[in-house]
C-alpha atoms as a PDB file:
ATOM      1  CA  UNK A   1     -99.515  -0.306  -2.370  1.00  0.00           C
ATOM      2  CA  UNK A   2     -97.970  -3.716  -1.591  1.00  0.00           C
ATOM      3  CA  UNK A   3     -99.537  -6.728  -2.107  1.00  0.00           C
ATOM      4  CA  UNK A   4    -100.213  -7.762   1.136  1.00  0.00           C
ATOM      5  CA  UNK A   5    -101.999  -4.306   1.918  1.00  0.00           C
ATOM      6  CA  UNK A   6    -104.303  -4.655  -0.904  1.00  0.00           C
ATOM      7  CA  UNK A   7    -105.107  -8.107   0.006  1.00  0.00           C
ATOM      8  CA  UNK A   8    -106.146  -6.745   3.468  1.00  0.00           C
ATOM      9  CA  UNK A   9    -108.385  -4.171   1.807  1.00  0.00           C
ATOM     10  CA  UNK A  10    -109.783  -6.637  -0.369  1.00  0.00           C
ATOM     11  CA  UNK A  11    -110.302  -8.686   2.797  1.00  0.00           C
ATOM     12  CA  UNK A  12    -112.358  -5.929   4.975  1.00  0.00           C
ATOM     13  CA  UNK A  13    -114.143  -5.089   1.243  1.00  0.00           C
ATOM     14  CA  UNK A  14    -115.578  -8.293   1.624  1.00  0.00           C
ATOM     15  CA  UNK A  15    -116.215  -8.381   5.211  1.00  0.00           C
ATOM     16  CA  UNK A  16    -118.566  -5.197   4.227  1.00  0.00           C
ATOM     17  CA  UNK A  17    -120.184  -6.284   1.272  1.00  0.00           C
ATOM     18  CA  UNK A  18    -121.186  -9.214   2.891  1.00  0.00           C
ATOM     19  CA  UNK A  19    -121.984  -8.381   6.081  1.00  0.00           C
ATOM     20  CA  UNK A  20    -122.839  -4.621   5.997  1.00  0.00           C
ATOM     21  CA  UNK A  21    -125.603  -4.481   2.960  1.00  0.00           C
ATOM     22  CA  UNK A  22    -127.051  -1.038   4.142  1.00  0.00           C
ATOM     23  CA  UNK A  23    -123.904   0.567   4.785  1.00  0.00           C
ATOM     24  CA  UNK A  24    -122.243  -0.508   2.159  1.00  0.00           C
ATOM     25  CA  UNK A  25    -124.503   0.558  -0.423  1.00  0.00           C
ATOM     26  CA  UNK A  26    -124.319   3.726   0.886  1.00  0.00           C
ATOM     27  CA  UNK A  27    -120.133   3.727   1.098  1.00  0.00           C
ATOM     28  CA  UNK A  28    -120.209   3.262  -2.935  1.00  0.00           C
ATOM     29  CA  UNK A  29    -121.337   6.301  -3.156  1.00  0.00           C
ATOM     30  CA  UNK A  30    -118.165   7.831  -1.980  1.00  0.00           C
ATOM     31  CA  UNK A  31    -115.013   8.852  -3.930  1.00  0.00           C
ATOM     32  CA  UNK A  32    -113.313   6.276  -4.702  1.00  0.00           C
ATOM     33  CA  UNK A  33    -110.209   6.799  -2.397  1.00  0.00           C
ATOM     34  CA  UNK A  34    -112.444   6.964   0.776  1.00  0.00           C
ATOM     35  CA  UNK A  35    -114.248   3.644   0.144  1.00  0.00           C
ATOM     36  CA  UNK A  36    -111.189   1.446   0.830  1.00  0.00           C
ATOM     37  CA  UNK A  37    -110.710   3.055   4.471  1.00  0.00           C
ATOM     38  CA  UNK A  38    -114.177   3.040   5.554  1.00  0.00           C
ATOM     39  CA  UNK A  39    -114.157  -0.877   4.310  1.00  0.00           C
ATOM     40  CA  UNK A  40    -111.234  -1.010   6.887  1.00  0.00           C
ATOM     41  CA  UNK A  41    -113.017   0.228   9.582  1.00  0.00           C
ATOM     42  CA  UNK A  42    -115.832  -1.779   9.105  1.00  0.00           C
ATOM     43  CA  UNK A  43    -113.754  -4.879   8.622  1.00  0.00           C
ATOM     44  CA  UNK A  44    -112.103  -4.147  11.719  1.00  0.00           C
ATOM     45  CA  UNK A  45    -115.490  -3.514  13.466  1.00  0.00           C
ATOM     46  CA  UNK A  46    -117.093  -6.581  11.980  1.00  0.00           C
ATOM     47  CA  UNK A  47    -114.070  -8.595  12.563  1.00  0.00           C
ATOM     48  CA  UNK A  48    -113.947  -8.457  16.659  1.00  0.00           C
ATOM     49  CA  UNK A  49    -117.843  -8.634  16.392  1.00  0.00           C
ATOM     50  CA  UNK A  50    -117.722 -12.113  14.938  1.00  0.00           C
ATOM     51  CA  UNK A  51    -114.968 -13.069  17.554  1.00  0.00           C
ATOM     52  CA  UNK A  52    -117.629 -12.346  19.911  1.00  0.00           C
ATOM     53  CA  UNK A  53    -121.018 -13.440  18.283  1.00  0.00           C
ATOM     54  CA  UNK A  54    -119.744 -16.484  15.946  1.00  0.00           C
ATOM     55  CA  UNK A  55    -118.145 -18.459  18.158  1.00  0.00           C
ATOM     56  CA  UNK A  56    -120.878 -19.018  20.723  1.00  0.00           C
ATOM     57  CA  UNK A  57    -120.278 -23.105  20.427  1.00  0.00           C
ATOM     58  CA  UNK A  58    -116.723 -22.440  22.254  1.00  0.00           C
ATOM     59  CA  UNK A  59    -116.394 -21.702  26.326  1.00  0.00           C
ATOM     60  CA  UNK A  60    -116.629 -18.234  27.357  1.00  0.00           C
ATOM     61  CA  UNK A  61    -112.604 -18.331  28.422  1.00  0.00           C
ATOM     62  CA  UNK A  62    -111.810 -19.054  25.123  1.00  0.00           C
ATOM     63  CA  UNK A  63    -113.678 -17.017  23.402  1.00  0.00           C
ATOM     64  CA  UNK A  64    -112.303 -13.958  25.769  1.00  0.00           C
ATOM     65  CA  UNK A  65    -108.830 -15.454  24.760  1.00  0.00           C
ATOM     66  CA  UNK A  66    -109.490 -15.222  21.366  1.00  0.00           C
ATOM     67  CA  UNK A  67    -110.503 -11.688  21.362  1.00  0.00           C
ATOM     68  CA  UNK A  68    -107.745 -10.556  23.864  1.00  0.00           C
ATOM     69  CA  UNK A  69    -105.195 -12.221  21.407  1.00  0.00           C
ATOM     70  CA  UNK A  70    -106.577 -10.476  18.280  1.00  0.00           C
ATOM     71  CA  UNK A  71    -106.473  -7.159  20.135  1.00  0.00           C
ATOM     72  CA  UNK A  72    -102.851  -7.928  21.708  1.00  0.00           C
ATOM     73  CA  UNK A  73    -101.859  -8.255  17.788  1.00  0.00           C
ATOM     74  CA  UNK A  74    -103.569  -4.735  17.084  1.00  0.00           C
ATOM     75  CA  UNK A  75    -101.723  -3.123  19.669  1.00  0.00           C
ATOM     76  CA  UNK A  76     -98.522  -4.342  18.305  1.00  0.00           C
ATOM     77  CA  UNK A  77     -99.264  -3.125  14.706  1.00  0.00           C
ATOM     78  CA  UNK A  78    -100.236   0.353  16.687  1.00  0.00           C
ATOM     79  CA  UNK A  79     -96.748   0.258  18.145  1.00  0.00           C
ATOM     80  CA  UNK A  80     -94.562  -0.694  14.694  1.00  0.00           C
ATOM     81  CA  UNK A  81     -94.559  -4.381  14.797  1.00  0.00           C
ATOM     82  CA  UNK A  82     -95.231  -6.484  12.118  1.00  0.00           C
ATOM     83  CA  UNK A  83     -98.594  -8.172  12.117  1.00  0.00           C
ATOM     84  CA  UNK A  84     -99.380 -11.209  10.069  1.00  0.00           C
ATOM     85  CA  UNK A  85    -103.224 -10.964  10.207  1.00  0.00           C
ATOM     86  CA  UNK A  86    -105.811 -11.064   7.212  1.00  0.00           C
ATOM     87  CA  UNK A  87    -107.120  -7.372   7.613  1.00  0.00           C
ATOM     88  CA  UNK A  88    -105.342  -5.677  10.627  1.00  0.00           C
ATOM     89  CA  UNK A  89    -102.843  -4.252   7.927  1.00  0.00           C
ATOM     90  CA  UNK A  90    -105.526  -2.528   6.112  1.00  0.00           C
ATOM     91  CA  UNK A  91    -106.647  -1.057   9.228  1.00  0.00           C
ATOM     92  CA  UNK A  92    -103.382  -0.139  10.477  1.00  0.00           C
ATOM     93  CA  UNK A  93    -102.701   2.030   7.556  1.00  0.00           C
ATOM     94  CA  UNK A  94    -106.056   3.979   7.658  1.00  0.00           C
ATOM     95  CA  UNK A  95    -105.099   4.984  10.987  1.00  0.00           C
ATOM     96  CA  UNK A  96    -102.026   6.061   9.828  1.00  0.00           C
ATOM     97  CA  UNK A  97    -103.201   8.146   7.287  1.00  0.00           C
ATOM     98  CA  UNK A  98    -106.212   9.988   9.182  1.00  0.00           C
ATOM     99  CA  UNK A  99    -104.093   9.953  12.372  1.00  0.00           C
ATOM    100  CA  UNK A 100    -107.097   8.630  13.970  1.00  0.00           C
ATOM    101  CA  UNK A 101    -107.850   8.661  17.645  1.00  0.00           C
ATOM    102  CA  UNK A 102    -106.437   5.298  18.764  1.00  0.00           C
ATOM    103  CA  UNK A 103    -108.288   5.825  22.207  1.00  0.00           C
ATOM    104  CA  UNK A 104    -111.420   5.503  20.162  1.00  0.00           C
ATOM    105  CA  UNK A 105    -110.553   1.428  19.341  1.00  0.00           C
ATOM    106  CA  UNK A 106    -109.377   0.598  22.426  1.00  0.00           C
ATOM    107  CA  UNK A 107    -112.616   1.519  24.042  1.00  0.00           C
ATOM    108  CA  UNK A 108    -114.716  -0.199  20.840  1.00  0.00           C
ATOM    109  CA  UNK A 109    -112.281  -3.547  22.056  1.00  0.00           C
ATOM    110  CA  UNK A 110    -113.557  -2.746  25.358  1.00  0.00           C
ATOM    111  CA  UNK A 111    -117.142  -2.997  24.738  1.00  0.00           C
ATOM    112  CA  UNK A 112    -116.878  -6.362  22.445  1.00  0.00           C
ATOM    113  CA  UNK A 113    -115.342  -7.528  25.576  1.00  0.00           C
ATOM    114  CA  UNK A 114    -118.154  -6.917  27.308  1.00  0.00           C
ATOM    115  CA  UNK A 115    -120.392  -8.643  25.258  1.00  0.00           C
ATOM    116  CA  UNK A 116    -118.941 -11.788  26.548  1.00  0.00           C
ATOM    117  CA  UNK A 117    -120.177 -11.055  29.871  1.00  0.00           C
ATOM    118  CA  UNK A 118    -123.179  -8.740  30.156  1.00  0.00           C
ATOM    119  CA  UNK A 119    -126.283  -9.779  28.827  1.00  0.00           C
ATOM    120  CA  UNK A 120    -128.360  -7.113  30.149  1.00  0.00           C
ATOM    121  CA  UNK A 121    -128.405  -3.558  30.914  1.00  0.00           C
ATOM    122  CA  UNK A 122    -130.080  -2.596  34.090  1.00  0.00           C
ATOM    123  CA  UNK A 123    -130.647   1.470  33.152  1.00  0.00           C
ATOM    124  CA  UNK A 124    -130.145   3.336  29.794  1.00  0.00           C
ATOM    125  CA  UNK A 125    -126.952   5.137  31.143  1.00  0.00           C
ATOM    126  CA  UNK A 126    -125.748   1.588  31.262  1.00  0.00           C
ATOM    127  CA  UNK A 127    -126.432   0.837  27.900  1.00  0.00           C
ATOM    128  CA  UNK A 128    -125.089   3.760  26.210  1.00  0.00           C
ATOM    129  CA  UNK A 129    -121.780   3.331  28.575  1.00  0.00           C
ATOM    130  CA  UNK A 130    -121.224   0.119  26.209  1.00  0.00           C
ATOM    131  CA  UNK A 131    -123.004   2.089  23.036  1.00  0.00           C
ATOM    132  CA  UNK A 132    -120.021   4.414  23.990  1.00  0.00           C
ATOM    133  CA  UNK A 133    -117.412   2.021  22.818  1.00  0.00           C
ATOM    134  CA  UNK A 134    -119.792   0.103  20.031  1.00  0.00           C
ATOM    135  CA  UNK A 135    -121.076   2.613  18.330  1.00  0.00           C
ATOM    136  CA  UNK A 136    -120.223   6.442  19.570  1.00  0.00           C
ATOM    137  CA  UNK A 137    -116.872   5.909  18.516  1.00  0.00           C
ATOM    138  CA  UNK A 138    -117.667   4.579  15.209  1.00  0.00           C
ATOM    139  CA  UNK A 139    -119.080   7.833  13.911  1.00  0.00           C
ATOM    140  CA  UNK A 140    -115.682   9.570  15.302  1.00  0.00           C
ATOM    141  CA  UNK A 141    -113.462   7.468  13.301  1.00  0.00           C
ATOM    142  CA  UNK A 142    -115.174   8.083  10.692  1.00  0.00           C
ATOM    143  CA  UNK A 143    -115.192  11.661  10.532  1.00  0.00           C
ATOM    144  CA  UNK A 144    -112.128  12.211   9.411  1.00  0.00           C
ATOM    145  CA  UNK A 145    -112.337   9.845   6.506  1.00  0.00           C
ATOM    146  CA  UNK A 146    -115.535  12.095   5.604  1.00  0.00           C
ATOM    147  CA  UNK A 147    -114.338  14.909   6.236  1.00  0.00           C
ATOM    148  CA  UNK A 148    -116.105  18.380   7.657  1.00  0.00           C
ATOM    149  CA  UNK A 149    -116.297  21.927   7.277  1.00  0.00           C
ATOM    150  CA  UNK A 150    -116.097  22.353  11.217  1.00  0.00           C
ATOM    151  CA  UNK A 151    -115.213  18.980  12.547  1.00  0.00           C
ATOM    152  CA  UNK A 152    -115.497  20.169  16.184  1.00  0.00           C
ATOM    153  CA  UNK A 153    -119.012  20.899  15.432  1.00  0.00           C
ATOM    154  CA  UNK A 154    -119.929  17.710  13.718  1.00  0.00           C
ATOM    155  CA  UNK A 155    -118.123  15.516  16.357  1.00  0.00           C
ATOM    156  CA  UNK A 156    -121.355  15.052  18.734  1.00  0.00           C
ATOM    157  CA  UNK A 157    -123.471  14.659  15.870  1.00  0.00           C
ATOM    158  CA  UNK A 158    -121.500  11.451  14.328  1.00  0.00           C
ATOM    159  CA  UNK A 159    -121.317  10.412  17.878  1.00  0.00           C
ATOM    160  CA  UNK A 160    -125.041  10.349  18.042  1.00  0.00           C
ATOM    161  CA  UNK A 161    -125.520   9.003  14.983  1.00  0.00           C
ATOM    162  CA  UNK A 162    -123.777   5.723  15.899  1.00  0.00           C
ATOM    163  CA  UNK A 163    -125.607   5.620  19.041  1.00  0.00           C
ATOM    164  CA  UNK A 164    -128.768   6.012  16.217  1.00  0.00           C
ATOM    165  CA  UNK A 165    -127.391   3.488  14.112  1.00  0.00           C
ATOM    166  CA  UNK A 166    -126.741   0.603  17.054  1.00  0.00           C
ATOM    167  CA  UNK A 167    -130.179   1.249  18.885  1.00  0.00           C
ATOM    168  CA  UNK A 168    -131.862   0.475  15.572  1.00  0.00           C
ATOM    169  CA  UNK A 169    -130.135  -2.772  15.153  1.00  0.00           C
ATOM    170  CA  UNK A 170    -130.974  -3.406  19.071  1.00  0.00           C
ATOM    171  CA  UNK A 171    -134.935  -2.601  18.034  1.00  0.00           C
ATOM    172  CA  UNK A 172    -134.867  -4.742  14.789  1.00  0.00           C
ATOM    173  CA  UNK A 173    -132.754  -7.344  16.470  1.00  0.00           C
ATOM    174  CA  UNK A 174    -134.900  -8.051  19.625  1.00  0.00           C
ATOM    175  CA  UNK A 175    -135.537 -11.786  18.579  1.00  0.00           C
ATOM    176  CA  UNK A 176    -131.977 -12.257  17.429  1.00  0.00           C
ATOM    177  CA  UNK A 177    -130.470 -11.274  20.415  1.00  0.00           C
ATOM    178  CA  UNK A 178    -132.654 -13.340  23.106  1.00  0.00           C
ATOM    179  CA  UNK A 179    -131.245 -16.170  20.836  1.00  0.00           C
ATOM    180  CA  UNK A 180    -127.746 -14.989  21.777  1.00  0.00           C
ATOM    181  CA  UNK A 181    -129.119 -14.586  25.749  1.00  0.00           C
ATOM    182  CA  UNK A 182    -128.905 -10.842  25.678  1.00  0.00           C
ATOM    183  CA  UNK A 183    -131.300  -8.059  25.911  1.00  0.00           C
ATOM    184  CA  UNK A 184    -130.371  -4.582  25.141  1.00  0.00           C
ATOM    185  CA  UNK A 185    -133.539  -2.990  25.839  1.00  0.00           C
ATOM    186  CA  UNK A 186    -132.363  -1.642  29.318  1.00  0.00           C
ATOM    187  CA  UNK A 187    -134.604  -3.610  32.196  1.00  0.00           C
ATOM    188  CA  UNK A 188    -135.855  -0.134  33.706  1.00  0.00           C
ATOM    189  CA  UNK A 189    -137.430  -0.202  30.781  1.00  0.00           C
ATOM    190  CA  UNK A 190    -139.046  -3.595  30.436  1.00  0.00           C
ATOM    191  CA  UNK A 191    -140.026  -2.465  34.283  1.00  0.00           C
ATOM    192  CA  UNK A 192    -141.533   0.687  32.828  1.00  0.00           C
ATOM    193  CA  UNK A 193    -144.096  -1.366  30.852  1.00  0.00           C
ATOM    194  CA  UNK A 194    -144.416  -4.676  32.585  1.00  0.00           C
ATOM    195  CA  UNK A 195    -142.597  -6.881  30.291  1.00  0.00           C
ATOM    196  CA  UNK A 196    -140.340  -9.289  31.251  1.00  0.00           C
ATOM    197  CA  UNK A 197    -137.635 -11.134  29.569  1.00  0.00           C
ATOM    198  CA  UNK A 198    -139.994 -14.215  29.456  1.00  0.00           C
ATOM    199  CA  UNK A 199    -142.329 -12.543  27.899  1.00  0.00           C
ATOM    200  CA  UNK A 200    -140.275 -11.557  24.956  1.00  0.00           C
ATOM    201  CA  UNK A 201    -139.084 -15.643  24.811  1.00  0.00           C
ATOM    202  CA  UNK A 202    -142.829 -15.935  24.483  1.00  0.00           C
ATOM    203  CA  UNK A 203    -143.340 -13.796  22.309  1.00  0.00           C
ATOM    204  CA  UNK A 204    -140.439 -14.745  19.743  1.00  0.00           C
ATOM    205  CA  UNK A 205    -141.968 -18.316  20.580  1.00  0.00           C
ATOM    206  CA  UNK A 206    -145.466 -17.282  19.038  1.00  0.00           C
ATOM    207  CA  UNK A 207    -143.727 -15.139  15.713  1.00  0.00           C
ATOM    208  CA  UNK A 208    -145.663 -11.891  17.634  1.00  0.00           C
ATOM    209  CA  UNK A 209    -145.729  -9.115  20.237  1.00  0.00           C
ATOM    210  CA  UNK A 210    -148.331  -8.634  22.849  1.00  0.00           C
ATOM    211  CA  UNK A 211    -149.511  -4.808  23.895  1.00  0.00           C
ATOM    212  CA  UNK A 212    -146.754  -4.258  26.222  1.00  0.00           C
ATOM    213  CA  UNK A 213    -144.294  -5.007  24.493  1.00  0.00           C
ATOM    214  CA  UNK A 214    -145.715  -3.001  21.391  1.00  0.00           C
ATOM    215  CA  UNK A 215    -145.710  -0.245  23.647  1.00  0.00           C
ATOM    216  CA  UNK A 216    -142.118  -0.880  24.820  1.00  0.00           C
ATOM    217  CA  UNK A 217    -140.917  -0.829  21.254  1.00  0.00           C
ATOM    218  CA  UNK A 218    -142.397   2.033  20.565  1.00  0.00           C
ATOM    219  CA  UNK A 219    -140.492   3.619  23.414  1.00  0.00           C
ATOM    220  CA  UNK A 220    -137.358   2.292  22.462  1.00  0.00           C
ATOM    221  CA  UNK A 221    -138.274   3.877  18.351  1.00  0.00           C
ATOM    222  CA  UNK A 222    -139.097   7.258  19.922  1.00  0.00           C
ATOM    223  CA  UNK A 223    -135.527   7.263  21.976  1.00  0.00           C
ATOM    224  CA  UNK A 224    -133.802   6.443  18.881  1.00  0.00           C
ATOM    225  CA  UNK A 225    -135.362   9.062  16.841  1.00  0.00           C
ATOM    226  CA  UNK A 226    -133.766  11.855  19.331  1.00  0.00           C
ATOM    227  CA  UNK A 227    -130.363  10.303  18.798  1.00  0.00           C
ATOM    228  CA  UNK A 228    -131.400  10.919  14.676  1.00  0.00           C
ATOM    229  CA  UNK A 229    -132.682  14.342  15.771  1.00  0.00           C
ATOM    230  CA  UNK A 230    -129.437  14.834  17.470  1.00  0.00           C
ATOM    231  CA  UNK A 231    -127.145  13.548  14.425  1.00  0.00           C
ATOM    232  CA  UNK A 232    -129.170  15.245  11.672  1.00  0.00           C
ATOM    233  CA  UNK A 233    -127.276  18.835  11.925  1.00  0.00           C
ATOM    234  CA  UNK A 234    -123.987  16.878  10.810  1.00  0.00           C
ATOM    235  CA  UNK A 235    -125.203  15.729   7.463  1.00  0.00           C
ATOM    236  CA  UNK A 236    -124.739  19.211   6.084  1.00  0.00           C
ATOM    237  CA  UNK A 237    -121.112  19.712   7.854  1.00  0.00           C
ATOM    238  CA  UNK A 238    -119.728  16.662   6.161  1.00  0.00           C
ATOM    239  CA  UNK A 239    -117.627  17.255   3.090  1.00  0.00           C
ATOM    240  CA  UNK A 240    -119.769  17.506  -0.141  1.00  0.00           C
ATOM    241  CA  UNK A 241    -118.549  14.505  -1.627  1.00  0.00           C
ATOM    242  CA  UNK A 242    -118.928  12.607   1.506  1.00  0.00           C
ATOM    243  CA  UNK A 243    -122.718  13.627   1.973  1.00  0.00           C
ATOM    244  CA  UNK A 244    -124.560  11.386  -0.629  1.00  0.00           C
ATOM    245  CA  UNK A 245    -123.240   8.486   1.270  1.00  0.00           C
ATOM    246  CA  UNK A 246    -123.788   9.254   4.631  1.00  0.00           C
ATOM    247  CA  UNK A 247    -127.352  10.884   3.504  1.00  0.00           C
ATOM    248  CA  UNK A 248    -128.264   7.358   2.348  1.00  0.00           C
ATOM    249  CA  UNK A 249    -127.139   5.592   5.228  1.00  0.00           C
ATOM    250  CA  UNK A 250    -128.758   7.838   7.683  1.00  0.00           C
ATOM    251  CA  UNK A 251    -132.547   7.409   5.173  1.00  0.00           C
ATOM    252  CA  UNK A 252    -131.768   3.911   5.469  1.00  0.00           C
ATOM    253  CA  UNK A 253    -131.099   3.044   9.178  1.00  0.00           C
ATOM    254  CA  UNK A 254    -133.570   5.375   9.965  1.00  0.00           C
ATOM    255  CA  UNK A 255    -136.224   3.804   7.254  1.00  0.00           C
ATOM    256  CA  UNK A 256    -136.422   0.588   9.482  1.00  0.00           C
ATOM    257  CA  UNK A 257    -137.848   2.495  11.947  1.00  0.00           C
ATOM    258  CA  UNK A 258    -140.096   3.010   9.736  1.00  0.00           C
ATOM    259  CA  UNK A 259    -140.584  -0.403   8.645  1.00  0.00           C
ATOM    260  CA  UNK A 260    -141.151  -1.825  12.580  1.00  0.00           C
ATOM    261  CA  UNK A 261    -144.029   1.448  13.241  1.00  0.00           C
ATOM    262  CA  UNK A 262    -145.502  -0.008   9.921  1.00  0.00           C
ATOM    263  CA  UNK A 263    -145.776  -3.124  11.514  1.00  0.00           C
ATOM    264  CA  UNK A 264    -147.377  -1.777  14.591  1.00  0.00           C
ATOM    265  CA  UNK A 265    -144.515  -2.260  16.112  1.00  0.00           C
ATOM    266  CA  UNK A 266    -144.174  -6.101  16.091  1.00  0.00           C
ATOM    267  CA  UNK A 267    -140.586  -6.736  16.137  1.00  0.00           C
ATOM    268  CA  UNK A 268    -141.816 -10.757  16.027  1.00  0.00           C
ATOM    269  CA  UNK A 269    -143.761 -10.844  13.396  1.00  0.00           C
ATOM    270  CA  UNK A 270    -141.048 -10.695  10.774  1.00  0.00           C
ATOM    271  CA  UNK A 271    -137.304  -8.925  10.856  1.00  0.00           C
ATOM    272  CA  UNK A 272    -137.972  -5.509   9.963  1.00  0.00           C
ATOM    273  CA  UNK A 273    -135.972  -4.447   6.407  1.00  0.00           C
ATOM    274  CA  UNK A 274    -136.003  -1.637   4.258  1.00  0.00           C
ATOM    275  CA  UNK A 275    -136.996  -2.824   0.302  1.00  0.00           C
ATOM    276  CA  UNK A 276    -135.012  -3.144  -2.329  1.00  0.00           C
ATOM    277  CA  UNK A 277    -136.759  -0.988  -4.307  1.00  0.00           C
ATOM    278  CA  UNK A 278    -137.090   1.676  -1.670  1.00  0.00           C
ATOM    279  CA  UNK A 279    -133.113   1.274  -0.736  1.00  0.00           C
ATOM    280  CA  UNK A 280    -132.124   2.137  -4.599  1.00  0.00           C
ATOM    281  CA  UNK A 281    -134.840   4.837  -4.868  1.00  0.00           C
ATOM    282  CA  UNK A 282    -132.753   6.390  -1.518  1.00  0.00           C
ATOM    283  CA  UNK A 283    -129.247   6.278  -2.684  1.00  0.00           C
ATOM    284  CA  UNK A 284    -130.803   7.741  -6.130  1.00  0.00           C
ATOM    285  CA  UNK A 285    -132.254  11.087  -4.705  1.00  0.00           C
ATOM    286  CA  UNK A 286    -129.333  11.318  -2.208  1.00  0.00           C
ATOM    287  CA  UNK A 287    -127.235  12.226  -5.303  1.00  0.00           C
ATOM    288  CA  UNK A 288    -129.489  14.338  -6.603  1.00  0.00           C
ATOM    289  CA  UNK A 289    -130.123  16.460  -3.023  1.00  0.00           C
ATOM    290  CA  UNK A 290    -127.841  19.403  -3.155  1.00  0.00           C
ATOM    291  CA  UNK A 291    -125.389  19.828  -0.465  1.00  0.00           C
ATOM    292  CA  UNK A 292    -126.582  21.246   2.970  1.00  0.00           C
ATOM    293  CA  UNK A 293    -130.575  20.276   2.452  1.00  0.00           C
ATOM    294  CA  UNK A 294    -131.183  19.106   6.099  1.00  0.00           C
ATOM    295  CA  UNK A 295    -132.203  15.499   6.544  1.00  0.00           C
ATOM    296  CA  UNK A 296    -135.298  14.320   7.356  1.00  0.00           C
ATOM    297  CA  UNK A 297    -135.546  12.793  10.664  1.00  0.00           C
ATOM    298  CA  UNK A 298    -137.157   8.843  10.255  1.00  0.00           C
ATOM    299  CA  UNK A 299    -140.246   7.243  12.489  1.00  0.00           C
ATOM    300  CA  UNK A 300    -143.178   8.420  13.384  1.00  0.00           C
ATOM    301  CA  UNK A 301    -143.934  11.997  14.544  1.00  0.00           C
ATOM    302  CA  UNK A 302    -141.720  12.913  17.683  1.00  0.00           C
ATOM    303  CA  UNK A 303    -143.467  13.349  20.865  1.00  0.00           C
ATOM    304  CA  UNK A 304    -142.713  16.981  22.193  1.00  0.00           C
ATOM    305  CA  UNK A 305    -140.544  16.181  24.824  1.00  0.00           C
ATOM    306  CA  UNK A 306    -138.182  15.115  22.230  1.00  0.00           C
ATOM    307  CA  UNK A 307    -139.307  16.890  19.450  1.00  0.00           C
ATOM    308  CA  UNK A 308    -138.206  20.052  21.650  1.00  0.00           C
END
């Protein structure tokens, strides 16, 4: 591997360990040779996500500029040119060697996009249209890298799993977020329990929730556990090497749902994270579970509608 190429992998490797402390823990559980691409992928995802989220101080043009150029560059790579970029080498050569679906980046570029624009989602369709490109299509990139015993039968079940995965973050994130102007809790939904977006401000004001919005989070933590429930035949399809890590990561997204219902669902009070302790204790007995034991789905008990 050239020098340049290793740099890049080095590059998103650091982008990961940095950034991606769940997730990466759980990616070092891997073989070896896997690590480096999913380190791409995530350094490509975490990349066009900072484009969009760390540069808030510049204009909105700019910004969209910045992120159009970035992608232009991609394209090119995708097309044989020569790309003098930090990290888009390292991800140019993962697709490469997967062959992976290059409709699936052009429609994650498409949703950082939007995340220059939108800053709410009127209806949950609407939301998962951008989840779609955010999140959806994370979980199919990545199933190649993992591998499967039927990959047409664990496709919908990765693709649920990063719609799992990103309406966690959304849940955890509530505070964060308003700070950024955005709300992904969809507004039918804010309707549905009579909470405005001033009364989350207010809330993140006074460091806690109020009894509508408790119940509104709670919503949002029962909707996320059927995209878990959806994921969680998957686990066992992946590649037996492959299902330590994605085991831990799915016990470890899913365990801060558990840490927000064990805070009565007070997204305000504090940022909900899984401990240390707990996190180490996970990867441990994901290494010891033999292959195909079903995973346990995270969160309170399921109401029936969804449990069914």
């Amino acid at each position: 591997m050239d020098t340049d190429l290793t740099a890049a992998y080095d590059r998103c490797r650091e982008l990961h360990r940095r950034h991606g402390r769940t997730y990466y823990l759980a990616t070092r559980l891997l073989p070896a040779w896997k690590r480096r691409h999913v380190h791409a992928l995530y350094g490509f995802t975490r990349y066009a996500d900072e484009i969009v989220d760390r540069t808030e101080d510049l204009p909105p043009a700019e910004r969209a500029a910045r992120l159009r150029e970035w992608s232009d560059r991609f394209v090119a790579g995708l097309h044989g040119a020569s790309v003098d970029d930090p990290l888009l080498p390292a991800v140019l050569h993962t697709i490469a060697v997967f062959d992976l679906d290059r409709d699936d980046f052009a429609s994650f570029l498409r949703s950082m996009a939007m995340d220059l624009t939108v800053m709410s989602y009127p209806t949950y369709d609407d939301l998962l249209d951008y989840m779609e490109g955010s999140a959806a299509v994370i979980g199919t990139m990545m199933l190649p890298i993992l591998g499967s015993s039927d990959p047409a039968a664990a496709r919908e079940p990765a693709r649920q799993l990063g719609f799992a995965f990103q309406l966690t973050n959304f849940i955890r994130d509530v505070a964060e977020d308003l700070d950024r102007g955005r709300t992904y809790l969809p507004d039918e939904d804010l309707a549905k329990f009579d909470v405005t977006r001033d009364d989350l401000l207010a809330a993140k004001a006074a460091g806690r929730t109020t009894p509508r919005i408790r119940e509104l989070i709670e919503y949002e933590v029962t909707r996320a556990q059927a995209h878990y429930l959806a994921a969680a035949p998957g686990i066992p399809l992946l590649n037996p090497a492959s299902q330590a890590c994605m085991r831990t990561a799915y016990a470890l997204y899913g365990g801060i749902l558990d840490e927000v219902a064990g805070q009565g669902f007070d997204v305000f009070v504090r940022r909900a994270l899984v401990p240390q302790r707990r996190r180490m204790s996970v990867a441990a007995r994901a290494l010891l579970t033999p292959t195909g034991t079903p995973v346990r789905v995270p969160g309170p008990a399921l109401q029936p509608a969804l449990a069914g």
